[in-house]
Protein backbone atom coordinates (compact mmCIF):
# COMPACT_ATOMS: atom_id res chain seq x y z
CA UNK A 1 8.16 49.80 41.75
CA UNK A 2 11.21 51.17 39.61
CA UNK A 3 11.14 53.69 36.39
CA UNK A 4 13.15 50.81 34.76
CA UNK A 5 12.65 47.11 34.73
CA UNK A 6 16.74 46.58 35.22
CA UNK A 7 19.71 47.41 37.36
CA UNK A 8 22.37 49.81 36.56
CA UNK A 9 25.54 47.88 36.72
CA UNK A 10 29.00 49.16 38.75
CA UNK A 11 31.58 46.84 37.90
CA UNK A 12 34.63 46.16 39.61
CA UNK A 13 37.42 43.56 39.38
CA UNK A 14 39.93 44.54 42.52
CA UNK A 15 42.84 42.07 42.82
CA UNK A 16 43.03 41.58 46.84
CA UNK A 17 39.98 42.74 49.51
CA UNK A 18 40.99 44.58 52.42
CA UNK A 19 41.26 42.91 55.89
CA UNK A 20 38.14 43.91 57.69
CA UNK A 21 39.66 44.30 60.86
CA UNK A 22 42.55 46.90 59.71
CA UNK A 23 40.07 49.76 60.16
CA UNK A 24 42.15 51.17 56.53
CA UNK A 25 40.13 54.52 55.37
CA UNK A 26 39.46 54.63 51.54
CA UNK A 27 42.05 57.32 51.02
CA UNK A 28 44.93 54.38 51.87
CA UNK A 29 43.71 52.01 49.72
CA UNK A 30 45.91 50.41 47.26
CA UNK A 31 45.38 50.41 43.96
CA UNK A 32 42.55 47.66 43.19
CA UNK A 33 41.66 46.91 46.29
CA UNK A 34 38.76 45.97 47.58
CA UNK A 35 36.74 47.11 50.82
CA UNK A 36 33.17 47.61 51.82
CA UNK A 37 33.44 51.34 53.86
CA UNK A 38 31.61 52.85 56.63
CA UNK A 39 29.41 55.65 55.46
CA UNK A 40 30.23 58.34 58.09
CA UNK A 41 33.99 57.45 58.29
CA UNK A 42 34.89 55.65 54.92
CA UNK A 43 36.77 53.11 57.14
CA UNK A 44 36.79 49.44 56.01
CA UNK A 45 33.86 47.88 57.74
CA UNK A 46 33.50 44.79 60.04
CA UNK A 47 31.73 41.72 59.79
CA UNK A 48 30.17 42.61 62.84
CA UNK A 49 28.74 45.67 61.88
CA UNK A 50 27.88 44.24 58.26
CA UNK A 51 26.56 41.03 60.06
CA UNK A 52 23.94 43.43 62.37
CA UNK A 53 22.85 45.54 59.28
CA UNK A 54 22.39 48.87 61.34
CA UNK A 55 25.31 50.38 58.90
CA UNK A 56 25.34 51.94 55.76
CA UNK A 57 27.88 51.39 53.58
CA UNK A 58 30.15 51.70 50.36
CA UNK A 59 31.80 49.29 48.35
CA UNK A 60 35.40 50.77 47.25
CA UNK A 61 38.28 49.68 45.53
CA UNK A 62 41.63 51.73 45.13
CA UNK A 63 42.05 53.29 41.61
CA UNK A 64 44.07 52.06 39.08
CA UNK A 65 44.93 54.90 37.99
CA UNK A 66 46.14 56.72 39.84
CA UNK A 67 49.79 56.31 38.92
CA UNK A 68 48.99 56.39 35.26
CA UNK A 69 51.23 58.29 33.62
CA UNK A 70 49.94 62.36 33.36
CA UNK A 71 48.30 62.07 36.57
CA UNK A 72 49.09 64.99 38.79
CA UNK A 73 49.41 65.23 42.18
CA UNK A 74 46.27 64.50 44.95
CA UNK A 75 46.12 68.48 44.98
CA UNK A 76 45.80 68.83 41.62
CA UNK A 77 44.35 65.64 40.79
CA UNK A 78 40.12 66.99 40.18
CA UNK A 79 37.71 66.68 37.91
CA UNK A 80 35.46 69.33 36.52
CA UNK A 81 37.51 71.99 37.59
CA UNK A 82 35.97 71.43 41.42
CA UNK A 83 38.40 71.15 43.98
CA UNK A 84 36.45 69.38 45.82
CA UNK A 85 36.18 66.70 43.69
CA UNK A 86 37.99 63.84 43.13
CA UNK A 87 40.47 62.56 39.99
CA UNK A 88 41.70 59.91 38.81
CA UNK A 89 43.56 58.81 41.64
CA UNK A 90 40.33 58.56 43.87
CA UNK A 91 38.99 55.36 44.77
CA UNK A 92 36.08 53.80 42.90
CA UNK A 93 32.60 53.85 44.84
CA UNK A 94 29.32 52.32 44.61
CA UNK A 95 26.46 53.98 45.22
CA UNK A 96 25.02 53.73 49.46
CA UNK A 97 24.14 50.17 49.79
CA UNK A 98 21.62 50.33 52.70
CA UNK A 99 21.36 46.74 54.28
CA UNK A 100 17.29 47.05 54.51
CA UNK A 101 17.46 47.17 50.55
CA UNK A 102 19.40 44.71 49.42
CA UNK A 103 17.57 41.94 47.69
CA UNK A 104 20.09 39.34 46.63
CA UNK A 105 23.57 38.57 46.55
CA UNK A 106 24.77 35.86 44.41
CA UNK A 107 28.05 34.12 42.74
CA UNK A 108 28.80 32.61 39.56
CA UNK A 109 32.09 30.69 39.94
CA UNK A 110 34.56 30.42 37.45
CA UNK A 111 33.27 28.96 34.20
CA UNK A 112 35.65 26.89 31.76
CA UNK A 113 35.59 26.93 28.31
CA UNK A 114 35.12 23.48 27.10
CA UNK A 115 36.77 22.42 23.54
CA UNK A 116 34.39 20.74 21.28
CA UNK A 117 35.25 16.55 20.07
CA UNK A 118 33.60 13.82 18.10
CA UNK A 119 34.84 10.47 18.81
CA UNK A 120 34.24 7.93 16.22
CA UNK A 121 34.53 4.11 17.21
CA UNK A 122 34.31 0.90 15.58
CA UNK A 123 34.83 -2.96 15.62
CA UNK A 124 36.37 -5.16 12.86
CA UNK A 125 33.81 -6.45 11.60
CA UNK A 126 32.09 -3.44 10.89
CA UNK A 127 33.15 -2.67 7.58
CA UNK A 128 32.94 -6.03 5.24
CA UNK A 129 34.69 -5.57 1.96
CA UNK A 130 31.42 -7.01 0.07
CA UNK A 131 29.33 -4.60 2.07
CA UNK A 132 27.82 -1.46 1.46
CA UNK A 133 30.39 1.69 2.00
CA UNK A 134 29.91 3.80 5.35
CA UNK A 135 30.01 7.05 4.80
CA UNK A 136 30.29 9.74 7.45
CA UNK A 137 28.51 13.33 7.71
CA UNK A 138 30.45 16.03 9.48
CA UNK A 139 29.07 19.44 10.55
CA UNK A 140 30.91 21.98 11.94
CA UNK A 141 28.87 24.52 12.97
CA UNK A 142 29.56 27.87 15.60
CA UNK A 143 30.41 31.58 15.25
CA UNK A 144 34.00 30.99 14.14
CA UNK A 145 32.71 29.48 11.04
CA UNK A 146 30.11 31.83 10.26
CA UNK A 147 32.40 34.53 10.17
CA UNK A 148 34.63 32.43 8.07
CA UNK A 149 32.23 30.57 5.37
CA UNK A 150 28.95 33.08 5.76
CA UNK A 151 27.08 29.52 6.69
CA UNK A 152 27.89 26.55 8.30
CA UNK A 153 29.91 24.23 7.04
CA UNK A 154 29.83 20.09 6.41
CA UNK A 155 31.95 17.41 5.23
CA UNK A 156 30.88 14.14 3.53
CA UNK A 157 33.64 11.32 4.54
CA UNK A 158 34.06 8.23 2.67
CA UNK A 159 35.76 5.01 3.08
CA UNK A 160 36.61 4.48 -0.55
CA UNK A 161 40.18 3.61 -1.66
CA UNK A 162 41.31 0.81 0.45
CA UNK A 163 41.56 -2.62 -0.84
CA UNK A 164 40.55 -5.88 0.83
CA UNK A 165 44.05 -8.38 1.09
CA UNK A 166 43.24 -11.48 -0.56
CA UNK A 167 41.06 -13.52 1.87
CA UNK A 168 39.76 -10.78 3.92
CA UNK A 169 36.65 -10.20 4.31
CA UNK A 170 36.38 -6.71 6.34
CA UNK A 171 38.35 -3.68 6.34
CA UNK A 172 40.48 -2.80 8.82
CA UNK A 173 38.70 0.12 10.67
CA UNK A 174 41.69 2.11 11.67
CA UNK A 175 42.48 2.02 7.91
CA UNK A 176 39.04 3.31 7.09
CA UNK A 177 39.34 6.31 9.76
CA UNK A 178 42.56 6.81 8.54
CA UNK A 179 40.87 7.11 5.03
CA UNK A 180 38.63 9.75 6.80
CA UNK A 181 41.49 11.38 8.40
CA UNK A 182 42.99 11.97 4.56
CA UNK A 183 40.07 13.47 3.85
CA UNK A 184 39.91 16.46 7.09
CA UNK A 185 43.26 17.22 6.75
CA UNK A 186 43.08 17.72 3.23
CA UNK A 187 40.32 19.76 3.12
CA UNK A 188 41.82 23.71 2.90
CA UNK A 189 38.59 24.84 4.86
CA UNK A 190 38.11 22.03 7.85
CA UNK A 191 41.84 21.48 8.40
CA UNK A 192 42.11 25.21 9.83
CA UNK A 193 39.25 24.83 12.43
CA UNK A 194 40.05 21.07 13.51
CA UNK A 195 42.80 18.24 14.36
CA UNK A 196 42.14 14.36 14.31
CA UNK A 197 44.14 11.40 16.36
CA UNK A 198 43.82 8.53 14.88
CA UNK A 199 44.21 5.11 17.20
CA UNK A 200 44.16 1.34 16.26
CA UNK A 201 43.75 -1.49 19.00
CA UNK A 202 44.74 -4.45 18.05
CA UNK A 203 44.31 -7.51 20.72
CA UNK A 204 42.93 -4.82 23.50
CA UNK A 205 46.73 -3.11 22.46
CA UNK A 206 46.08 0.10 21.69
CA UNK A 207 48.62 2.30 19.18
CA UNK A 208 48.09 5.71 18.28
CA UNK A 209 48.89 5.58 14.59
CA UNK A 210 49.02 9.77 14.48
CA UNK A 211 48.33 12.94 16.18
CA UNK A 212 48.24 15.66 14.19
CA UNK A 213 49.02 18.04 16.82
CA UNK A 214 52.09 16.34 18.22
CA UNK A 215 53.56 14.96 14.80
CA UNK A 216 57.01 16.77 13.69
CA UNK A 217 56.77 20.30 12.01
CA UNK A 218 57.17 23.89 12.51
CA UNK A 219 53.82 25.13 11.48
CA UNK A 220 50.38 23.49 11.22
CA UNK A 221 50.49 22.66 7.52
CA UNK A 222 54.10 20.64 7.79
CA UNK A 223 52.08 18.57 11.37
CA UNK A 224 49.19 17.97 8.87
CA UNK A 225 51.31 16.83 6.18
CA UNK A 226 53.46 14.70 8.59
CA UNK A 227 50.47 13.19 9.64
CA UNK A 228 48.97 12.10 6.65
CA UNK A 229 51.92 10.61 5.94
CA UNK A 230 52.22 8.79 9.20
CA UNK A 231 48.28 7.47 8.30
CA UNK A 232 49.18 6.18 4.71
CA UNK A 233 52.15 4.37 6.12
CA UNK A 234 49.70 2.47 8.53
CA UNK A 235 46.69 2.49 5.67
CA UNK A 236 48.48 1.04 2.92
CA UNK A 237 51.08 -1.51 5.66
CA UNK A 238 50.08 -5.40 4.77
CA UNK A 239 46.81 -5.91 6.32
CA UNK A 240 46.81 -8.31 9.25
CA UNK A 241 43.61 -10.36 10.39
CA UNK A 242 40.68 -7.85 11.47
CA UNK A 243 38.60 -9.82 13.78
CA UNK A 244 39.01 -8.33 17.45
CA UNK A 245 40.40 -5.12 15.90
CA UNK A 246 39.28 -1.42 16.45
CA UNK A 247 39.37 1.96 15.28
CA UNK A 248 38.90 4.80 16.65
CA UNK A 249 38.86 9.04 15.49
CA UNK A 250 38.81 11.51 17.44
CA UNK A 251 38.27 15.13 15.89
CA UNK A 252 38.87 18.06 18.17
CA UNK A 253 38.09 21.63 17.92
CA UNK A 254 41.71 23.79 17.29
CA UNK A 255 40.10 27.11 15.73
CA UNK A 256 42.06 30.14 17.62
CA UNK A 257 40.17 33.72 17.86
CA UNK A 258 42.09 36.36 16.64
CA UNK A 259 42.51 38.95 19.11
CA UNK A 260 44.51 41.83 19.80
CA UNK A 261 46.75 43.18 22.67
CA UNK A 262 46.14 44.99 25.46
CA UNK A 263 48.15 47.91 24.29
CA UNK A 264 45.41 48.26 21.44
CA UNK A 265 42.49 47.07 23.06
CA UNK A 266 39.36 48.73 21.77
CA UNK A 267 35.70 47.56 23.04
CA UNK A 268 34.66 47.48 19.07
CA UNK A 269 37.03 44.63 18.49
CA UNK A 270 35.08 41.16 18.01
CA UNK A 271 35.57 38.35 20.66
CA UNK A 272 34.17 35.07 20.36
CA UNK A 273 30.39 34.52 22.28
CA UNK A 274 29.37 31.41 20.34
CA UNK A 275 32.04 28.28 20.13
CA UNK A 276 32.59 25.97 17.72
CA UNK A 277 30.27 22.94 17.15
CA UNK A 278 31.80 19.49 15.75
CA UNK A 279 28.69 17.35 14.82
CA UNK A 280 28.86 13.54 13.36
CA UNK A 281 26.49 10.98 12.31
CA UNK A 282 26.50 8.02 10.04
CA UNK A 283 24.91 7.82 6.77
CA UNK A 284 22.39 5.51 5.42
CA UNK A 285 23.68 4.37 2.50
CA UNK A 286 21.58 1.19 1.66
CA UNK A 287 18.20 2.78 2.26
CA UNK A 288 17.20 -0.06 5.03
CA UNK A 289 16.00 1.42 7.79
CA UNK A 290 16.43 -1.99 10.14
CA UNK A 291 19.84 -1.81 9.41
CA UNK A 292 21.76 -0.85 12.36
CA UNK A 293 24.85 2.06 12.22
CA UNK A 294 27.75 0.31 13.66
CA UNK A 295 29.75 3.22 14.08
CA UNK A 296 29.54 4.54 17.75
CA UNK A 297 29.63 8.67 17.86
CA UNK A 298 30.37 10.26 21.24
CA UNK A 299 29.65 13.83 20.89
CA UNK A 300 31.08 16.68 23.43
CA UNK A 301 29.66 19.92 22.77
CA UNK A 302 31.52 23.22 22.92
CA UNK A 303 31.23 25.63 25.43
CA UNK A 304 32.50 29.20 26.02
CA UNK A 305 33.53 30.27 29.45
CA UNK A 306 30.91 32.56 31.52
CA UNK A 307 32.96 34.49 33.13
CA UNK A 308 35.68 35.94 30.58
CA UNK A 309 38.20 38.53 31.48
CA UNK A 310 36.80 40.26 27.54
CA UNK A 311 33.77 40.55 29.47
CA UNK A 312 34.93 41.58 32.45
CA UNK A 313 36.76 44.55 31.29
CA UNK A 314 34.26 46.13 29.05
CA UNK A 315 31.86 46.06 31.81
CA UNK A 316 34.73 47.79 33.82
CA UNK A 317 35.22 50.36 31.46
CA UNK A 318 31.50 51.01 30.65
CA UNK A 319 31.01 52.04 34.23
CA UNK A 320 34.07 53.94 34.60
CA UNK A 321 32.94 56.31 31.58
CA UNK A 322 30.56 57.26 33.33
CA UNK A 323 32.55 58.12 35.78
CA UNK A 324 34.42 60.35 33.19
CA UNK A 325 37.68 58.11 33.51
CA UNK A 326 39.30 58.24 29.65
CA UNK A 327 39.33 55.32 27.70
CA UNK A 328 41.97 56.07 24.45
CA UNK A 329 40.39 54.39 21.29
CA UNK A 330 39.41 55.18 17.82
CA UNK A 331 41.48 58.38 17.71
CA UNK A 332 44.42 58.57 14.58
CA UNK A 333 47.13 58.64 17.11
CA UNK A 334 45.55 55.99 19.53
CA UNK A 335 46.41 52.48 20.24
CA UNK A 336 46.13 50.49 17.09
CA UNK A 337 49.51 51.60 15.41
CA UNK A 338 51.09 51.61 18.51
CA UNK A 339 50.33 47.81 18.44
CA UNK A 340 52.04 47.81 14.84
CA UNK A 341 55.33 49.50 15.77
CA UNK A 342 55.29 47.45 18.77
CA UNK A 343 56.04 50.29 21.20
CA UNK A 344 53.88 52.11 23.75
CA UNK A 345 52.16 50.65 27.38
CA UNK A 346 49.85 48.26 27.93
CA UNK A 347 47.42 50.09 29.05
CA UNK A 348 43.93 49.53 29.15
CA UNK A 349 43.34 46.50 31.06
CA UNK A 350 42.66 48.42 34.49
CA UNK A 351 44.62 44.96 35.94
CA UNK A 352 42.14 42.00 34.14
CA UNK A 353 43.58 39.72 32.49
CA UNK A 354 41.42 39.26 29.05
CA UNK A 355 42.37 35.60 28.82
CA UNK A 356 41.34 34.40 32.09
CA UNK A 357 38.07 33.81 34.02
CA UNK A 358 37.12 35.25 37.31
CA UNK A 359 34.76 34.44 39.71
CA UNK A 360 31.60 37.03 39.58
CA UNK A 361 30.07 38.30 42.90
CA UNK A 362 26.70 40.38 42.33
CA UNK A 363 24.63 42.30 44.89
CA UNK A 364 21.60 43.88 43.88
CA UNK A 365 20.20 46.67 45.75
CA UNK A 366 17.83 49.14 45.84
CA UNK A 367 18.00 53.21 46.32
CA UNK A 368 14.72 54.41 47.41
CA UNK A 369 13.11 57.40 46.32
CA UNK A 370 11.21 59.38 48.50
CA UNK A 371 9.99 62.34 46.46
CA UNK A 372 9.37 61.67 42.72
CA UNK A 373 7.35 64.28 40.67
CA UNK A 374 5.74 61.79 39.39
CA UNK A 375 3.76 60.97 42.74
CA UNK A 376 5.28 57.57 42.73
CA UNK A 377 7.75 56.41 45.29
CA UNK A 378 9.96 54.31 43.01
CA UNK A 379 13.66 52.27 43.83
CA UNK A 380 16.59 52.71 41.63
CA UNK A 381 17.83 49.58 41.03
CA UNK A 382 21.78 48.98 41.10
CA UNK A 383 23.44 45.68 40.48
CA UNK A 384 27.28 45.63 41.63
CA UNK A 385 29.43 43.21 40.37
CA UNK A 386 33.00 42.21 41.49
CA UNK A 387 35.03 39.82 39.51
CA UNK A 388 37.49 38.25 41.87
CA UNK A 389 40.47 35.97 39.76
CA UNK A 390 39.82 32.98 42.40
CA UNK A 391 37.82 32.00 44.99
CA UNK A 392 38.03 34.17 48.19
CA UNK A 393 37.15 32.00 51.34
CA UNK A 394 37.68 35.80 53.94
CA UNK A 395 35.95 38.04 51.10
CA UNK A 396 32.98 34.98 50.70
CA UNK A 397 33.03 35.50 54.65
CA UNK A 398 32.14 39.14 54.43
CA UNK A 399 29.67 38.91 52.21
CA UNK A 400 28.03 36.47 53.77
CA UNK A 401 27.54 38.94 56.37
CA UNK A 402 26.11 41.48 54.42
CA UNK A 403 23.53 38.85 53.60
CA UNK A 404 23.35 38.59 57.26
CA UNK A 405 22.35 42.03 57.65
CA UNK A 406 19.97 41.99 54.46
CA UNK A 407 17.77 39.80 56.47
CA UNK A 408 18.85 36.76 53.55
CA UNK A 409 19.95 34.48 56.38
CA UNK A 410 23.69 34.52 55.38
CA UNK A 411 23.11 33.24 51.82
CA UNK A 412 25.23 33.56 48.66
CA UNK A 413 23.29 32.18 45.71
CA UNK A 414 25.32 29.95 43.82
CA UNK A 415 23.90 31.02 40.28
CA UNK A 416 25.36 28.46 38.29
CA UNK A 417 22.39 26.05 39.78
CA UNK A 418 20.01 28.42 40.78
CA UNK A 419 18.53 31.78 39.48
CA UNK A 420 16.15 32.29 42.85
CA UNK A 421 16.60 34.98 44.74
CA UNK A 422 14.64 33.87 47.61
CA UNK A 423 13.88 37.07 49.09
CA UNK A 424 10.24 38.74 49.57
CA UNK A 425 9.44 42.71 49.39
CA UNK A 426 9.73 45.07 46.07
């Protein structure tokens, strides 16, 4: 058993791995790279000895900083005044990973934000001009516009305002979603998280009549306004015949997070963990429940990416403190107004790139304890996770043969499909 029911987590995002045949000691390691080391000789370990898990050993990656600026020499270059210590310019270490204790290792690949869009679609003769109006319920719902409205937010679209030609007995519905198009990008609120394009297929010929993210202008307001022109040109046009015709609206997610730069980063700022939520459905106007909705809604949900570079470098930097490595925030000279006067590094980002995602490598292992005052002979858990920008096929290799050794039978858990370890013992 363990004191604590979770791991302690060392972090580490190195940009290349070490070749496991160039026998490099820990001391020659470039800066953010990656190697698991040989306990007695801190030399970059083989599959082969990894693969027979008789070896202890040490996962390392060269320190960032040490050519930071302020950093003395390897001499001089200690912490707590010991000279036997190590600075800033020593490599980063996990704790002993003994083969016989480790109890999973695991991968989460690269996870994708995915942009939230409601796709409205209809036929010709969906909207008769004697008929009952369709009205259309839009809720938008997601972090972005909590923060923004304090609650969740909806729209109520209607079809009013366009006239039947003489003759005609249904609307147009490309005018009709054009109506509805008015309606978003007039609205001060919804206009700011969301963009619409607006198509009309006429005799299986499809036109888009606008885009309001590709329409002439310098700044969102003057696309919006071009586009709303563009839809009130087609909307008010002579009508033409509407049997066989179709409409369709598609409303996408456009919201942007606010963030800062790296040469201000602080781990207080806010970052987005919940996206935003586009949700559609048509109304009921008449009260009949037999009556069927003849507006089609295809609904793709929002999704934030699992593996984001924000996350990835707090974790970084909660580990390295500590480690006693300086992090420079929330002091009156710090990074903020540097970011204002646009002058000072970009430091801070330890080499991870906040915008992107990585690929997440975990292995969880156990450090036994032996003699506890407490009587019981408890494991300290330690998760170690190493966030690789791509896929890896030698480093995937090597780790395969520390599962190898573990007695896992060469495994890598893909975790995006499965959660099971599938390992017995404590």
């Amino acid at each position: 058993m363990a004191y604590f029911n979770h791991a302690f987590q060392q972090t580490f995002a190195p940009a290349t791995i070490a070749a496991t045949a160039s026998r490099t000691n820990s001391a020659d390691l470039p800066a953010l790279q990656g190697a698991f080391l040989v306990e007695q000789t801190y030399d970059v370990a083989t599959d082969a000895e990894l693969g027979a898990g008789r070896t202890n050993v040490i996962f390392a990656m060269g320190s960032p900083l040490g050519s930071a600026t302020g950093v003395p020499g390897a001499a001089n270059d200690i912490l707590g005044g010991n000279r036997f210590h190590g600075g800033y310019a020593e490599s980063w270490k996990s704790k002993l990973i003994n083969p016989n204790y480790v109890r999973f290792v695991g991968k989460q690949p690269l996870v994708s934000a995915v942009t939230s869009k409601v796709t409205l679609d209809a036929t010709g003769l969906c909207f008769p001009c004697a008929g009952p109006e369709r009205t259309v319920r839009l809720d938008f719902k997601g972090e972005p516009v909590l923060r923004t409205l304090n609650r969740n937010g909806y729209k109520i679209l209607g079809g009013d305002g366009i006239c039947c030609a003489t003759g005609e007995a249904f609307i147009d519905p490309a005018q009709v979603f054009g109506n509805y198009a008015i309606q978003i990008l007039s609205d001060p609120i919804l206009s700011q998280f969301v963009d619409i394009k607006l198509t009309s297929t006429i005799a299986t010929v499809a036109t888009v009549v606008t885009d309001s993210t590709t329409t002439t202008g310098n700044t969102r307001w003057e696309k919006q306004q071009a586009a709303i022109a563009a839809i009130r040109a087609f909307a008010w046009a002579t009508a033409a015949v509407v049997v066989g015709h179709e409409g369709e609206l598609v409303i996408t997610d456009t919201s942007a997070e606010t963030v800062f730069g790296n040469c201000s980063f602080d781990t207080r700022d806010h970052y987005e963990s919940e996206p935003f939520q586009i949700h559609a459905s048509e109304l009921d106007e008449d009260g009949d429940p037999c009556t069927g909705n003849c507006i089609t809604v295809v609904r793709v949900e929002g999704k934030e990416a699992e593996t984001k570079g924000e996350l990835v470098l707090r974790d970084v930097m909660m580990y390295q403190r500590y480690m006693q490595h300086p992090t420079n925030q929330g002091n009156l000279d710090s990074t903020r107004i540097r970011e204002v006067e646009m002058v000072g590094p970009a430091d801070g980002n330890l080499g991870i790139t906040r915008a992107n995602n990585y690929v997440m490598y975990y292995i969880l292992h156990t450090v036994p304890r032996f003699n506890n005052p407490t009587g019981t002979f408890d494991n300290d858990q330690y998760l170690i996770k190493i966030a690789m920008p791509s896929v890896n096929a030698a480093w995937e290799t090597t780790l395969g043969a520390l599962s190898t050794g573990a007695g896992l039978g060469g495994t890598i858990t893909d975790m995006s499909t499965s959660f099971l370890p599938g390992y017995t013992g404590n």
